[in-house]
Protein backbone atom coordinates (compact mmCIF):
# COMPACT_ATOMS: atom_id res chain seq x y z
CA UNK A 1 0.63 -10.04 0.95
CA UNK A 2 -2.98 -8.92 0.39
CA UNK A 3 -3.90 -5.94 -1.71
CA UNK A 4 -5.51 -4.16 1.44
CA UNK A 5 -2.13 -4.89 3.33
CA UNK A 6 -0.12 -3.47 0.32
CA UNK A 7 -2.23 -0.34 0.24
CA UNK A 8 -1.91 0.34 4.43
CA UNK A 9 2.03 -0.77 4.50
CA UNK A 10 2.51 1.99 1.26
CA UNK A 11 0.71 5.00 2.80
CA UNK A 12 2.70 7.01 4.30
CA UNK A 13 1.37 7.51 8.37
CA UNK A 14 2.05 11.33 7.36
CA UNK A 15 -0.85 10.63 5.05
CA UNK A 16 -3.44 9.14 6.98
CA UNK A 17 -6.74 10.44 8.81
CA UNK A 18 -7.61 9.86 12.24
CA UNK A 19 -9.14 6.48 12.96
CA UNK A 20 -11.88 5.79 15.11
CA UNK A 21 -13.82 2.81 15.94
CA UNK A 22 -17.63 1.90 16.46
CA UNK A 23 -19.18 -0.93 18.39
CA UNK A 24 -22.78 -1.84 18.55
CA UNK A 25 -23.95 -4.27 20.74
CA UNK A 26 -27.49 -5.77 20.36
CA UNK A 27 -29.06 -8.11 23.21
CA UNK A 28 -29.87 -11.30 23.07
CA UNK A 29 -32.48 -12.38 20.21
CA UNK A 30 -32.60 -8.13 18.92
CA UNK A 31 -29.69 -8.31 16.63
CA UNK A 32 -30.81 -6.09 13.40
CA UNK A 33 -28.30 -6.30 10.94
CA UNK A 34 -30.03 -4.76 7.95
CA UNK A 35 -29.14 -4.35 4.42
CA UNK A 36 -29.67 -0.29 5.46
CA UNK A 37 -26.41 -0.07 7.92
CA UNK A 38 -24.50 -1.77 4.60
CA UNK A 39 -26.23 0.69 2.57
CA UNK A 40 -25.19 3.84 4.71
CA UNK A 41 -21.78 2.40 5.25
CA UNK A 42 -21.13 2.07 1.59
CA UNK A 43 -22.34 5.34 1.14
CA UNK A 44 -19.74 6.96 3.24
CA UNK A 45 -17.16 4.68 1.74
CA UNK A 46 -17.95 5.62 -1.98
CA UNK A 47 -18.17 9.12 -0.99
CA UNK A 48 -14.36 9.36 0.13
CA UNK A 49 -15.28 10.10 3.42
CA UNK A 50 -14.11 7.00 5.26
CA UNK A 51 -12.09 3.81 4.29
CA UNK A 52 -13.36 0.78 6.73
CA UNK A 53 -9.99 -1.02 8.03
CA UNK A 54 -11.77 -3.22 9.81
CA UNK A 55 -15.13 -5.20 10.64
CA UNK A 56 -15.85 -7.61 13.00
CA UNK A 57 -19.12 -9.33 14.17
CA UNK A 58 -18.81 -10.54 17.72
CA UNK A 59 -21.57 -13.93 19.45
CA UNK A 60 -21.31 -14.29 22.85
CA UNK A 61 -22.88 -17.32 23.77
CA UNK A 62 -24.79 -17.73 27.21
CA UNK A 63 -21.80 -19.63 28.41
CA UNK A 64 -19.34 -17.07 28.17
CA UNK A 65 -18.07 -18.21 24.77
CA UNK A 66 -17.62 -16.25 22.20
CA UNK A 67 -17.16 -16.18 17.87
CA UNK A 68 -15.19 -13.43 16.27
CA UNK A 69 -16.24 -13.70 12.44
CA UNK A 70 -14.26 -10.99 9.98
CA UNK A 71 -16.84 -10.24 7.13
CA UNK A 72 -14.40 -12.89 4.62
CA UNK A 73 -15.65 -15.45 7.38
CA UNK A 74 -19.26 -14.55 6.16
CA UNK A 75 -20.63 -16.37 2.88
CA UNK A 76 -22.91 -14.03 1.84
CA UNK A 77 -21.89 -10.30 1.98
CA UNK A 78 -24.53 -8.83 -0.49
CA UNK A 79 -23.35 -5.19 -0.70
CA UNK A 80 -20.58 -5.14 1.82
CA UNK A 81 -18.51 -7.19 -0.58
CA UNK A 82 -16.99 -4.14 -1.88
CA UNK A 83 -15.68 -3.23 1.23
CA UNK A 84 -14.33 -6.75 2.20
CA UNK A 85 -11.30 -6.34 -0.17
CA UNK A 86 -10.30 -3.09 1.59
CA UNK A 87 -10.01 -4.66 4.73
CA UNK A 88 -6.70 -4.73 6.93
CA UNK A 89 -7.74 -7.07 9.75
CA UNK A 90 -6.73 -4.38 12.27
CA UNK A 91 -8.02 -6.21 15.79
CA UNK A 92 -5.35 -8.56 17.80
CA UNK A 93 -6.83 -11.16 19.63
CA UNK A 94 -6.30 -9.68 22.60
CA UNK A 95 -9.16 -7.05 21.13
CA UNK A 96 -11.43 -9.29 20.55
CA UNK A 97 -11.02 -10.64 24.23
CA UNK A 98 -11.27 -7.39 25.78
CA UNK A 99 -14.77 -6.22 24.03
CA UNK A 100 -16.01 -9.78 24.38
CA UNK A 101 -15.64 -9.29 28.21
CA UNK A 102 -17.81 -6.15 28.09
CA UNK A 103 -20.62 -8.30 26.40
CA UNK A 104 -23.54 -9.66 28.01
CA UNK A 105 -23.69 -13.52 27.64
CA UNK A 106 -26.33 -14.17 24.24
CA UNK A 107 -25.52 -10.53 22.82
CA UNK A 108 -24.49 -9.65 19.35
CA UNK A 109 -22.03 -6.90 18.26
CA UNK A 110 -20.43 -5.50 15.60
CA UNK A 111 -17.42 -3.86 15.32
CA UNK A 112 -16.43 -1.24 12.59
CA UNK A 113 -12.41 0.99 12.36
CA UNK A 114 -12.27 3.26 9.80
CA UNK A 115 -10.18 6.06 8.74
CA UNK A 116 -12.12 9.67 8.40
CA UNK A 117 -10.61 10.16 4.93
CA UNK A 118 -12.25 13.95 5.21
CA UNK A 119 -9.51 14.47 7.75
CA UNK A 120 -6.46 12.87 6.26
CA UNK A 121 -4.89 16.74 5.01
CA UNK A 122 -5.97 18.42 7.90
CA UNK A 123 -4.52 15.63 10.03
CA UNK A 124 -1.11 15.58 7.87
CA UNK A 125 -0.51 18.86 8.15
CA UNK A 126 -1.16 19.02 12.01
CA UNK A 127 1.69 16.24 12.00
């Protein structure tokens, strides 16, 4: 089992924040995946305020076919290989094949769960 597995099987659900997900799609040939939304992410992440479960980066080809890439898939991370260990593969395939269908054929989009770690007491003691 994988350290990021470990750590979400040993946390109690008492314990954790609300989880919410982001998706960004960009049309075909505007993709703009910067070094500044790594920047901001990580910034939230070293913070405490989030911990990313999951990111995914979604092709949809003009075909209809599409390539789900996790960030491990990805040879060079740059800064978002500190948050690549943390990451608990979250999305089933059946995900995937559900926001693919809401994609335009030739888009881009990324996909980002995290848990609002800001929350996590408020959210335990609403439980």
């Amino acid at each position: 089992m994988a350290a990021s597995e470990t750590e979400m099987t040993e946390r109690s659900l008492d314990e954790l924040g609300p989880v919410d997900y982001l998706v960004v799609e960009f049309p075909a040939g505007a993709s703009n995946f910067t070094g500044e939304m790594a920047k901001e992410l990580l910034a939230l992440v070293d913070s405490g305020t989030v911990r990313v479960i999951d990111v995914l980066i979604l092709t949809k080809d003009a075909d209809g076919s599409v390539e789900a890439m996790e960030l491990d898939d990805i040879d060079e991370l740059g800064p978002l290989q500190a948050v690549e260990a943390q990451l608990a593969e979250l999305l089933a395939a059946e995900d995937v094949e559900n926001l693919a269908a809401a994609m335009e054929p030739g888009s881009t989009a990324g996909v980002l769960i995290w848990e609002n770690l800001w929350a996590a007491p408020f959210a335990s003691a609403a439980r």
